[in-house]
C-alpha atoms as a PDB file:
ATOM      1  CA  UNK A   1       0.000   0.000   0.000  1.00  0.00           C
ATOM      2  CA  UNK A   2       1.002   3.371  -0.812  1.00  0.00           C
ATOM      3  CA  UNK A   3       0.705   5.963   2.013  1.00  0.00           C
ATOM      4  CA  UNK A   4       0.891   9.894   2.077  1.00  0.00           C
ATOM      5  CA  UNK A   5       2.535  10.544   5.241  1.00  0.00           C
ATOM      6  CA  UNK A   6       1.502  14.229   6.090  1.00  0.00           C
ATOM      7  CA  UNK A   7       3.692  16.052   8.624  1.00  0.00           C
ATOM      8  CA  UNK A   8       1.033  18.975   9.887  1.00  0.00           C
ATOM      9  CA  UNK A   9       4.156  21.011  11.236  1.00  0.00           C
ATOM     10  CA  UNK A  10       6.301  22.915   8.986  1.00  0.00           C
ATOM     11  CA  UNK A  11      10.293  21.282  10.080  1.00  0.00           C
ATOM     12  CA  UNK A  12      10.843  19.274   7.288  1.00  0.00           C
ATOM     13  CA  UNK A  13      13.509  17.266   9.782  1.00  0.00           C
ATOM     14  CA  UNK A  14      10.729  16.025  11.462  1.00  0.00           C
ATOM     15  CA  UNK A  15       9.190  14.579   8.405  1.00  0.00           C
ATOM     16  CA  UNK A  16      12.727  12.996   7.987  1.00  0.00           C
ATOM     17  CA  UNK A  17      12.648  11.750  10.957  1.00  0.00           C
ATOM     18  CA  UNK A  18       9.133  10.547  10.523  1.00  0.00           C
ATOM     19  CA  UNK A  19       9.642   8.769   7.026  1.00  0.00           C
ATOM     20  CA  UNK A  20      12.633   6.630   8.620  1.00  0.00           C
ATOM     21  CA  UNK A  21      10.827   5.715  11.076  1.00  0.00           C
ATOM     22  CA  UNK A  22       7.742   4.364   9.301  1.00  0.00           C
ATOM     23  CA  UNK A  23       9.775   2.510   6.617  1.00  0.00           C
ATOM     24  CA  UNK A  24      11.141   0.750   9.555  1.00  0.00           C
ATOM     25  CA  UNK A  25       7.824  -0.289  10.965  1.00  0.00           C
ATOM     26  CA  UNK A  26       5.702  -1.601   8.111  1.00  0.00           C
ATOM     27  CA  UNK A  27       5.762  -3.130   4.718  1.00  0.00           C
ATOM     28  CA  UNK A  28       4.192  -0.099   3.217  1.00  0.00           C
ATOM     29  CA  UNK A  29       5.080   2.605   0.796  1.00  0.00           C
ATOM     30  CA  UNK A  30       5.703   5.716   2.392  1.00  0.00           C
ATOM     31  CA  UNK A  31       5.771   9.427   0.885  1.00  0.00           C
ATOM     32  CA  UNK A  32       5.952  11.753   3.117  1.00  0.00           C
ATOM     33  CA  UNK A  33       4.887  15.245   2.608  1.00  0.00           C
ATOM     34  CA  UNK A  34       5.347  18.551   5.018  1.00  0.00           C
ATOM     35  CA  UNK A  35       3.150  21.720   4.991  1.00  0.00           C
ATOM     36  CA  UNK A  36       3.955  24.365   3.475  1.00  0.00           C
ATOM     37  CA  UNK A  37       2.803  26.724   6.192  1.00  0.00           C
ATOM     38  CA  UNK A  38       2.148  27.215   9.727  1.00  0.00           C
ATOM     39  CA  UNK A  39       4.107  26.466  12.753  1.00  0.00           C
ATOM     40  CA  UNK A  40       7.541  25.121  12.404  1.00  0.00           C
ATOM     41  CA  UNK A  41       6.129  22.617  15.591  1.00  0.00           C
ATOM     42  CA  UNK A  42       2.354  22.797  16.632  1.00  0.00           C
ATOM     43  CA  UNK A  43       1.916  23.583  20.356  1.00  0.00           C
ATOM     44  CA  UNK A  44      -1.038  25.935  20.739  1.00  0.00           C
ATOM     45  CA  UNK A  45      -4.528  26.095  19.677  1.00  0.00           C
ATOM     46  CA  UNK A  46      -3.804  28.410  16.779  1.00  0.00           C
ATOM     47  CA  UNK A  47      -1.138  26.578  15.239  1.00  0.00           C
ATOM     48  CA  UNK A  48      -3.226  23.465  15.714  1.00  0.00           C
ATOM     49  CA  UNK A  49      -6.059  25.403  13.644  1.00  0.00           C
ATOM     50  CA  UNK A  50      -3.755  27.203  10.850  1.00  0.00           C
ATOM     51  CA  UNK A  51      -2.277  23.181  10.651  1.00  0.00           C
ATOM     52  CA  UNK A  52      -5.603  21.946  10.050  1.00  0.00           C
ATOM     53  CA  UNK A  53      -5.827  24.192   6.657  1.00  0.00           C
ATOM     54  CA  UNK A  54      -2.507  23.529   5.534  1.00  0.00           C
ATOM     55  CA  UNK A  55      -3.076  19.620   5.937  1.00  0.00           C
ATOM     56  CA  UNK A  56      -6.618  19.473   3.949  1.00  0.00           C
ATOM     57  CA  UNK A  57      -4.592  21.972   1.369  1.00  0.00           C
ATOM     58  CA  UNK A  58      -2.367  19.258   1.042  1.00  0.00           C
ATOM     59  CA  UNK A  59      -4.546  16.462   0.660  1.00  0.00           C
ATOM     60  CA  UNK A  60      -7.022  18.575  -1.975  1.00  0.00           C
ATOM     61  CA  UNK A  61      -3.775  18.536  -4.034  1.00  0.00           C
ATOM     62  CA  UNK A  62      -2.230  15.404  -3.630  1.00  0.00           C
ATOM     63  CA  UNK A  63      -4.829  12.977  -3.410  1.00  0.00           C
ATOM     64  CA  UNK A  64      -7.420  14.994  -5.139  1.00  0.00           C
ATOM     65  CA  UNK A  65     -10.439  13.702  -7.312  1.00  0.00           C
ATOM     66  CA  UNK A  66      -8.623  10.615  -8.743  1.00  0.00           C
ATOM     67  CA  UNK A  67      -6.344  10.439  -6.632  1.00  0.00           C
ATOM     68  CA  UNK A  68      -3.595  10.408  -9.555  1.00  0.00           C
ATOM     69  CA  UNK A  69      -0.373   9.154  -7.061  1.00  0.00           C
ATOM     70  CA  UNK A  70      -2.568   6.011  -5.924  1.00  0.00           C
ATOM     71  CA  UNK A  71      -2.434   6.351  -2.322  1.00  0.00           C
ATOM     72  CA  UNK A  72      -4.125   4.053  -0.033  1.00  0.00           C
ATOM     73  CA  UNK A  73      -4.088   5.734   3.371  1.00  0.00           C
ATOM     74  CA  UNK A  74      -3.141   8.978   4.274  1.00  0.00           C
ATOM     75  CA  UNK A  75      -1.778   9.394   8.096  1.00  0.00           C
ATOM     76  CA  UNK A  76      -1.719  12.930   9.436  1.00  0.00           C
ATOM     77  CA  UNK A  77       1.598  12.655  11.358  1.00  0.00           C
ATOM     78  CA  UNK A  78       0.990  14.996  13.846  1.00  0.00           C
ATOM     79  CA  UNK A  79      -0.397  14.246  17.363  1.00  0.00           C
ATOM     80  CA  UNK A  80      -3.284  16.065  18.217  1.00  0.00           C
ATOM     81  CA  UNK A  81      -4.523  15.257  13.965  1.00  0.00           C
ATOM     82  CA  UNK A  82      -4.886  19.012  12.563  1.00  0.00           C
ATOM     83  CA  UNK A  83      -7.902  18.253  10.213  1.00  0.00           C
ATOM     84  CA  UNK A  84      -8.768  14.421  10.388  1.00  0.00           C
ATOM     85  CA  UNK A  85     -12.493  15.065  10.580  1.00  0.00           C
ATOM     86  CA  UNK A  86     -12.491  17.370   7.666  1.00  0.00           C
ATOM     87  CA  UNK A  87     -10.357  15.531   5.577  1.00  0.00           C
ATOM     88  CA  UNK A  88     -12.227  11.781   6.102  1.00  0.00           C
ATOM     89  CA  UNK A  89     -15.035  14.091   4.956  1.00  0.00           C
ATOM     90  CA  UNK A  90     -13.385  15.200   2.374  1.00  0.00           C
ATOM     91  CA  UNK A  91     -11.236  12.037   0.830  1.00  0.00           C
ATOM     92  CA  UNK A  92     -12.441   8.527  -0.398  1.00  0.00           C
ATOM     93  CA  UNK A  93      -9.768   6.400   1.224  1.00  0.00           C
ATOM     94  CA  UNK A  94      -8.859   6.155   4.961  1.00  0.00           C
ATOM     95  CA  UNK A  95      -7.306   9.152   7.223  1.00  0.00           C
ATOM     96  CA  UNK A  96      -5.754   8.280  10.125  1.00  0.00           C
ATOM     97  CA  UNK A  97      -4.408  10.546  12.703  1.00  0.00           C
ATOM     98  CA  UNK A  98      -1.792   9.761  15.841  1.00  0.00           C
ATOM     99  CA  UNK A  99      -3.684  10.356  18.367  1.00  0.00           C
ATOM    100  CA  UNK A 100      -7.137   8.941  16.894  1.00  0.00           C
ATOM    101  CA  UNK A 101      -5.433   5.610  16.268  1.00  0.00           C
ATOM    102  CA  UNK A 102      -2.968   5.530  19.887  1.00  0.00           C
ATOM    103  CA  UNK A 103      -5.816   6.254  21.954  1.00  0.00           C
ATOM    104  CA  UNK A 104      -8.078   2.616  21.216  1.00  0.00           C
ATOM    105  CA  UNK A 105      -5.025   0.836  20.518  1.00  0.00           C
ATOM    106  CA  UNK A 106      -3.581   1.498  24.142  1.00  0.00           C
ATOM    107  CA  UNK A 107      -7.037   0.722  25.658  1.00  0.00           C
ATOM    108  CA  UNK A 108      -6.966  -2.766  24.255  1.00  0.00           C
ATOM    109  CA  UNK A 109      -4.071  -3.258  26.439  1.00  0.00           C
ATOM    110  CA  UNK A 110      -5.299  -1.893  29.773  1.00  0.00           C
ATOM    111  CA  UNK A 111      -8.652   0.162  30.853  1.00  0.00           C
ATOM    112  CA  UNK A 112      -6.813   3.191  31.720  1.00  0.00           C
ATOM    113  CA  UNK A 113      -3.739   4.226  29.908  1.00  0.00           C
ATOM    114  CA  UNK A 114      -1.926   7.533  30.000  1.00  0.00           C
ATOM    115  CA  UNK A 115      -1.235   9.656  26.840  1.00  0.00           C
ATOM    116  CA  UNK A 116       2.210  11.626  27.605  1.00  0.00           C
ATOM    117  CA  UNK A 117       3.887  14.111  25.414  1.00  0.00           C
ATOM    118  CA  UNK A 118       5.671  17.654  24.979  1.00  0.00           C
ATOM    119  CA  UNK A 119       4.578  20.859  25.857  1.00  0.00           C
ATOM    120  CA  UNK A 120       2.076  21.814  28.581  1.00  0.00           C
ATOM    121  CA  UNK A 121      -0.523  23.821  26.477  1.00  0.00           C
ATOM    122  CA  UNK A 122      -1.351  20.389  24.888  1.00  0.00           C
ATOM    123  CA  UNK A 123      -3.113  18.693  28.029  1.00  0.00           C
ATOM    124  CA  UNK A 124      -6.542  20.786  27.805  1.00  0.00           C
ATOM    125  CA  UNK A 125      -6.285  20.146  24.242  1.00  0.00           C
ATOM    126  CA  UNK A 126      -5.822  16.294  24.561  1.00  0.00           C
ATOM    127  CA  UNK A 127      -8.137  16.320  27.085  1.00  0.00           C
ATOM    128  CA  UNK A 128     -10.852  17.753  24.969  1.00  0.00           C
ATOM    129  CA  UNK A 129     -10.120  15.404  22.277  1.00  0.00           C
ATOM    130  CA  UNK A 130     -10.353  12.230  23.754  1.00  0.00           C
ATOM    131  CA  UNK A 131     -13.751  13.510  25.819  1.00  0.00           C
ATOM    132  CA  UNK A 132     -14.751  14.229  21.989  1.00  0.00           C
ATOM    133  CA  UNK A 133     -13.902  10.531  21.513  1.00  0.00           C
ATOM    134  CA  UNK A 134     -16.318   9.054  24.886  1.00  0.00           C
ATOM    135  CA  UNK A 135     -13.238   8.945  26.803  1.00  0.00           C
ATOM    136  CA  UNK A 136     -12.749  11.023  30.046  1.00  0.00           C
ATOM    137  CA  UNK A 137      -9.803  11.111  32.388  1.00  0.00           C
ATOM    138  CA  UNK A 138     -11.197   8.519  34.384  1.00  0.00           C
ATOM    139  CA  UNK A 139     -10.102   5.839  30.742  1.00  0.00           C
ATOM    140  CA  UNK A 140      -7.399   8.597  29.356  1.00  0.00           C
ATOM    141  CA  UNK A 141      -5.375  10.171  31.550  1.00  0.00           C
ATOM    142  CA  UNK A 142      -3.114  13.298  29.311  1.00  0.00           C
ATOM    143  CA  UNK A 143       0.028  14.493  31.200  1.00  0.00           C
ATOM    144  CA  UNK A 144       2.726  16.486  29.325  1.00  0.00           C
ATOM    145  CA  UNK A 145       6.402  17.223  30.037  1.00  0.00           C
ATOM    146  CA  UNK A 146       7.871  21.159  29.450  1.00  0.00           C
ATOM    147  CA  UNK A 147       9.842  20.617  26.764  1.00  0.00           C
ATOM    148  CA  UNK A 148       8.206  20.758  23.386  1.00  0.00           C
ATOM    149  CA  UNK A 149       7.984  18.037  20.951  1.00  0.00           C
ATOM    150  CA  UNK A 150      10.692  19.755  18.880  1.00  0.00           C
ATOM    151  CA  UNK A 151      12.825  20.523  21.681  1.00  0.00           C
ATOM    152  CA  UNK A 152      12.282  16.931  22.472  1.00  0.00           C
ATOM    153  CA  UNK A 153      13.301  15.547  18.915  1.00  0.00           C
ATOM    154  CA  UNK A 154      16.905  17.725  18.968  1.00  0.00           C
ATOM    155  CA  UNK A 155      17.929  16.726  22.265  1.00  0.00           C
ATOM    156  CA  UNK A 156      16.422  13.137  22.933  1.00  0.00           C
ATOM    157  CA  UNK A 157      18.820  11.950  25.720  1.00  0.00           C
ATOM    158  CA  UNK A 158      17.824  14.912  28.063  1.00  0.00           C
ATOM    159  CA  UNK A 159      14.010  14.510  27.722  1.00  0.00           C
ATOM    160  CA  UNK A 160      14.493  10.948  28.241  1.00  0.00           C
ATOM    161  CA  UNK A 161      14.408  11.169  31.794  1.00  0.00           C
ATOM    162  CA  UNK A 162      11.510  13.674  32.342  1.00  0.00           C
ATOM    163  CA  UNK A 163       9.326  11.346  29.902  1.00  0.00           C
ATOM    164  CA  UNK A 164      10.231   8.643  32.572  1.00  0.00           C
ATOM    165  CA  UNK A 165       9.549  10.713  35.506  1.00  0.00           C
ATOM    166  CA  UNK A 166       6.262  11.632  33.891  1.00  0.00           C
ATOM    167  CA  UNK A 167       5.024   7.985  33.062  1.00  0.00           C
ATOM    168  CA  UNK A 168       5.917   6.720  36.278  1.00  0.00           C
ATOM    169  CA  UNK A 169       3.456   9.288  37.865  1.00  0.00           C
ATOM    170  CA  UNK A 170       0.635   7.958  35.805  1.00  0.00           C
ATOM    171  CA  UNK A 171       1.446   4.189  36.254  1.00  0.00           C
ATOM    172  CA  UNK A 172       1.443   4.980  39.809  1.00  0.00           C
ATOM    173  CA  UNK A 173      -2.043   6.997  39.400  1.00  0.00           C
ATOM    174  CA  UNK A 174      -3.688   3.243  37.794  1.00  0.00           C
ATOM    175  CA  UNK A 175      -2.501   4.005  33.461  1.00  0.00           C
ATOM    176  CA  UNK A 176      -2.115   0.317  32.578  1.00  0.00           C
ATOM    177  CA  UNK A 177      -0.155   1.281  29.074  1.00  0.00           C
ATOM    178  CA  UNK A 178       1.695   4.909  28.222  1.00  0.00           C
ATOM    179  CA  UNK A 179       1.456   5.746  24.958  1.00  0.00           C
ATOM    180  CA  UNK A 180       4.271   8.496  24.009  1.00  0.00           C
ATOM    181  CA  UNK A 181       2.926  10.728  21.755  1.00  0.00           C
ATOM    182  CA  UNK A 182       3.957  13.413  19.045  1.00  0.00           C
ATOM    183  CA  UNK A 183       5.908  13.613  16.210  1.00  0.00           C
ATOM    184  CA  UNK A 184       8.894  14.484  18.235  1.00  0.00           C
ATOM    185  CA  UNK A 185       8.572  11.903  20.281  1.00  0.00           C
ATOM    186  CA  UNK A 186       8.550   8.724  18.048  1.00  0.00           C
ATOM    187  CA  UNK A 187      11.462   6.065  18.349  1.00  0.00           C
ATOM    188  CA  UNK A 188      11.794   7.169  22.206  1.00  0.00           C
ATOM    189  CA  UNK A 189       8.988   4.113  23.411  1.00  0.00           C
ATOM    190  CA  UNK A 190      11.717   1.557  23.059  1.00  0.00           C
ATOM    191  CA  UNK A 191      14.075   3.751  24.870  1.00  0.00           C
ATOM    192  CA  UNK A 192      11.719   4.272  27.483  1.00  0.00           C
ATOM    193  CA  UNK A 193      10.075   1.076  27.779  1.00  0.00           C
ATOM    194  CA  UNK A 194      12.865  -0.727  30.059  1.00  0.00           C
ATOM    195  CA  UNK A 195      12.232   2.252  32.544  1.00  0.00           C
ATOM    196  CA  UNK A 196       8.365   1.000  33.006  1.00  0.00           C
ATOM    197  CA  UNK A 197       6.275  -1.816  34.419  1.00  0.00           C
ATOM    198  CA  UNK A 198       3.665  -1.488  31.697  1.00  0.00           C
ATOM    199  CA  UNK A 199       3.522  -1.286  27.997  1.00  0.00           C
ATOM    200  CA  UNK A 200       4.754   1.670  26.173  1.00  0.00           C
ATOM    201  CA  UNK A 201       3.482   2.575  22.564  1.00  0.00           C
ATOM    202  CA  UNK A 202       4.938   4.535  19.660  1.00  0.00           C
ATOM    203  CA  UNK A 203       1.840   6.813  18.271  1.00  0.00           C
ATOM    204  CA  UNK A 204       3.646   6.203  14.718  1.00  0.00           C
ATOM    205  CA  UNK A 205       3.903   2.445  15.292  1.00  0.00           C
ATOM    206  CA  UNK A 206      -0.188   2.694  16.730  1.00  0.00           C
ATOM    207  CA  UNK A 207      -1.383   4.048  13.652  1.00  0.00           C
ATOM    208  CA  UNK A 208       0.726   2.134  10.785  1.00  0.00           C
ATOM    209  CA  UNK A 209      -0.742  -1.115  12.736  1.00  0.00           C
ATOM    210  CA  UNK A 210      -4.276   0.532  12.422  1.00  0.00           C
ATOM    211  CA  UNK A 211      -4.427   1.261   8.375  1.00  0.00           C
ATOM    212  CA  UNK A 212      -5.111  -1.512   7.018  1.00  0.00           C
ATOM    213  CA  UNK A 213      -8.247  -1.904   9.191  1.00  0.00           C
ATOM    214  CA  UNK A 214      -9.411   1.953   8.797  1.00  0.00           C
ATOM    215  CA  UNK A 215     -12.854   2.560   6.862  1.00  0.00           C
ATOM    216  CA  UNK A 216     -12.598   5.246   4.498  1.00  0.00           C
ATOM    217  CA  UNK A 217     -14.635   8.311   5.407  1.00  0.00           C
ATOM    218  CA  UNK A 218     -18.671   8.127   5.274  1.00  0.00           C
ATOM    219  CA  UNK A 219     -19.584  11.750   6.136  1.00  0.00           C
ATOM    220  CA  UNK A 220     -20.898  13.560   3.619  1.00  0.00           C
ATOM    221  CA  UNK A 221     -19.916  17.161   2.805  1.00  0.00           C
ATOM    222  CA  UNK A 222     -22.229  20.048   1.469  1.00  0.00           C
ATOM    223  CA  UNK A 223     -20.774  21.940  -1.268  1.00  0.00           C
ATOM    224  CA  UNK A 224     -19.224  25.041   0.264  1.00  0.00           C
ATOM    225  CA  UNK A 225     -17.794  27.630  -2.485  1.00  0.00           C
ATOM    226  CA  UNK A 226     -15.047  29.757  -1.186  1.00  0.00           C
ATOM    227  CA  UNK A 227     -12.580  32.349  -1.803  1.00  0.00           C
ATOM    228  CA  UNK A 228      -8.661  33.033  -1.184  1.00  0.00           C
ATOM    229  CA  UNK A 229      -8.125  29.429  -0.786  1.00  0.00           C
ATOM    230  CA  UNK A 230      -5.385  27.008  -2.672  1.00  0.00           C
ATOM    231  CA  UNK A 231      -7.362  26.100  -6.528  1.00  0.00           C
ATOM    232  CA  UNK A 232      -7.299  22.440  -5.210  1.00  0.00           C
ATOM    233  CA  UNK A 233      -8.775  22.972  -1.716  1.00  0.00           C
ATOM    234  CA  UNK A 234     -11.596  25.262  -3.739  1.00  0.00           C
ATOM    235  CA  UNK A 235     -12.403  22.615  -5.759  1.00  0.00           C
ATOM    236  CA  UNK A 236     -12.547  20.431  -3.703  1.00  0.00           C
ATOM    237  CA  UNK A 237     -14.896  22.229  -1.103  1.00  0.00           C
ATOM    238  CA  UNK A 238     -17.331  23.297  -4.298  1.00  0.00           C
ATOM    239  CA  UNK A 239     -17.082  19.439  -6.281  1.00  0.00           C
ATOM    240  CA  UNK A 240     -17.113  16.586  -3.081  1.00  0.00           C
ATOM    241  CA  UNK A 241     -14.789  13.872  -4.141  1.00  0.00           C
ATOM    242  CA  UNK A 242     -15.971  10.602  -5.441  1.00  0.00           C
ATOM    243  CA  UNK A 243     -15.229   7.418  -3.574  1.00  0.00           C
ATOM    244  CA  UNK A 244     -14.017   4.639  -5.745  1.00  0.00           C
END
């Protein structure tokens, strides 16, 4: 299978870092892609929203109508997923976002399991997106460490032990699994796995595991003509695009 691999922030060394990581961890064909605007690393609402437009920008062009490159999956490689509702509206094969896919894959493991990641400003926000998903904190616990996700991905070895410090607190407060999530953070599970009594999971690793069993989008979408956007994203909002 051919997937797009969609890095929502803007450091294309993060979608580096991404791509190797994925063609590590399945069979699949991976092209990954990076936005072309927005914050160089999402950690506030606004960059989450102005990462939501670039993404479905993106994916108007890319995948498109007839979807011209083939792709079988797209995975919005961003914790937090910047768009995923939007764009399985908008796109006849299956979206899949890091956090969407983490959250019932660590569940399956244990009935209450932590998600942990970089920068405080994304706890409310986690918060509010698994309670969107019928989970509260008493199934999904969020806890973050200071550091960002970026700072985390340049200087690994030093975050390693507040990520530990940080899990430990939620194993101890009943999580049954951790998952570590962000882009920044991927590859550090295995790292931080001997440190823990319970199972650690790799968001990437979560959702490449969950795309060959992911529906493509049902919703439909209303034709909604607009102005000042990308000629692919217009198009796409005016003209829905076929499935098959």
């Amino acid at each position: 299978m051919k997937l797009l691999l969609l890095n929502g922030n803007t450091d294309a060394a993060i979608t580096g870092k991404l791509a190797a990581a994925a063609r590590a961890m399945c069979p699949h064909e991976i092209v990954p892609v990076t936005a072309r605007f927005g914050a160089r690393y999402i950690a506030t609402r606004a960059a989450s929203a102005i990462a939501a437009h670039a993404v479905l920008d993106i994916l108007a062009e890319r995948v498109g109508a007839t979807n011209p490159e083939g792709f079988g999956a797209v995975v919005i490689a961003c914790f937090g997923d910047p768009g995923l509702e939007a764009a399985r509206e908008m796109l006849p094969i299956p979206v899949l976002g890091l956090a969407d896919a983490s959250i019932p894959a660590a569940l399956r493991i244990a009935p209450r399991v932590a998600l942990l990641t970089g920068g405080t400003a994304w706890v409310p926000m986690l918060e509010e997106f698994a309670l969107l998903r019928g989970h509260g904190p008493e199934t999904v616990r969020v806890a973050a460490v200071t550091p960002t996700g970026d700072m985390i991905a340049r200087e690994p070895d030093r975050a390693l032990g507040l990520l530990a410090e940080a899990a430990e607190e939620q194993v101890a407060a009943g999580a049954g699994a951790v998952v570590l999530g962000g882009a920044g953070l991927v590859g550090l599970a295995e790292r931080l796995q001997p440190k823990l009594s319970v199972p650690v999971l790799d968001c990437l690793r979560a959702t490449l595991e969950a795309v060959e069993s992911t529906p493509p989008g049902t919703a439909p979408m209303q034709p909604a003509p607009s102005v000042g956007l990308g000629a692919a994203l217009e198009q796409a909002l005016v003209s829905p695009i076929p499935a098959g």
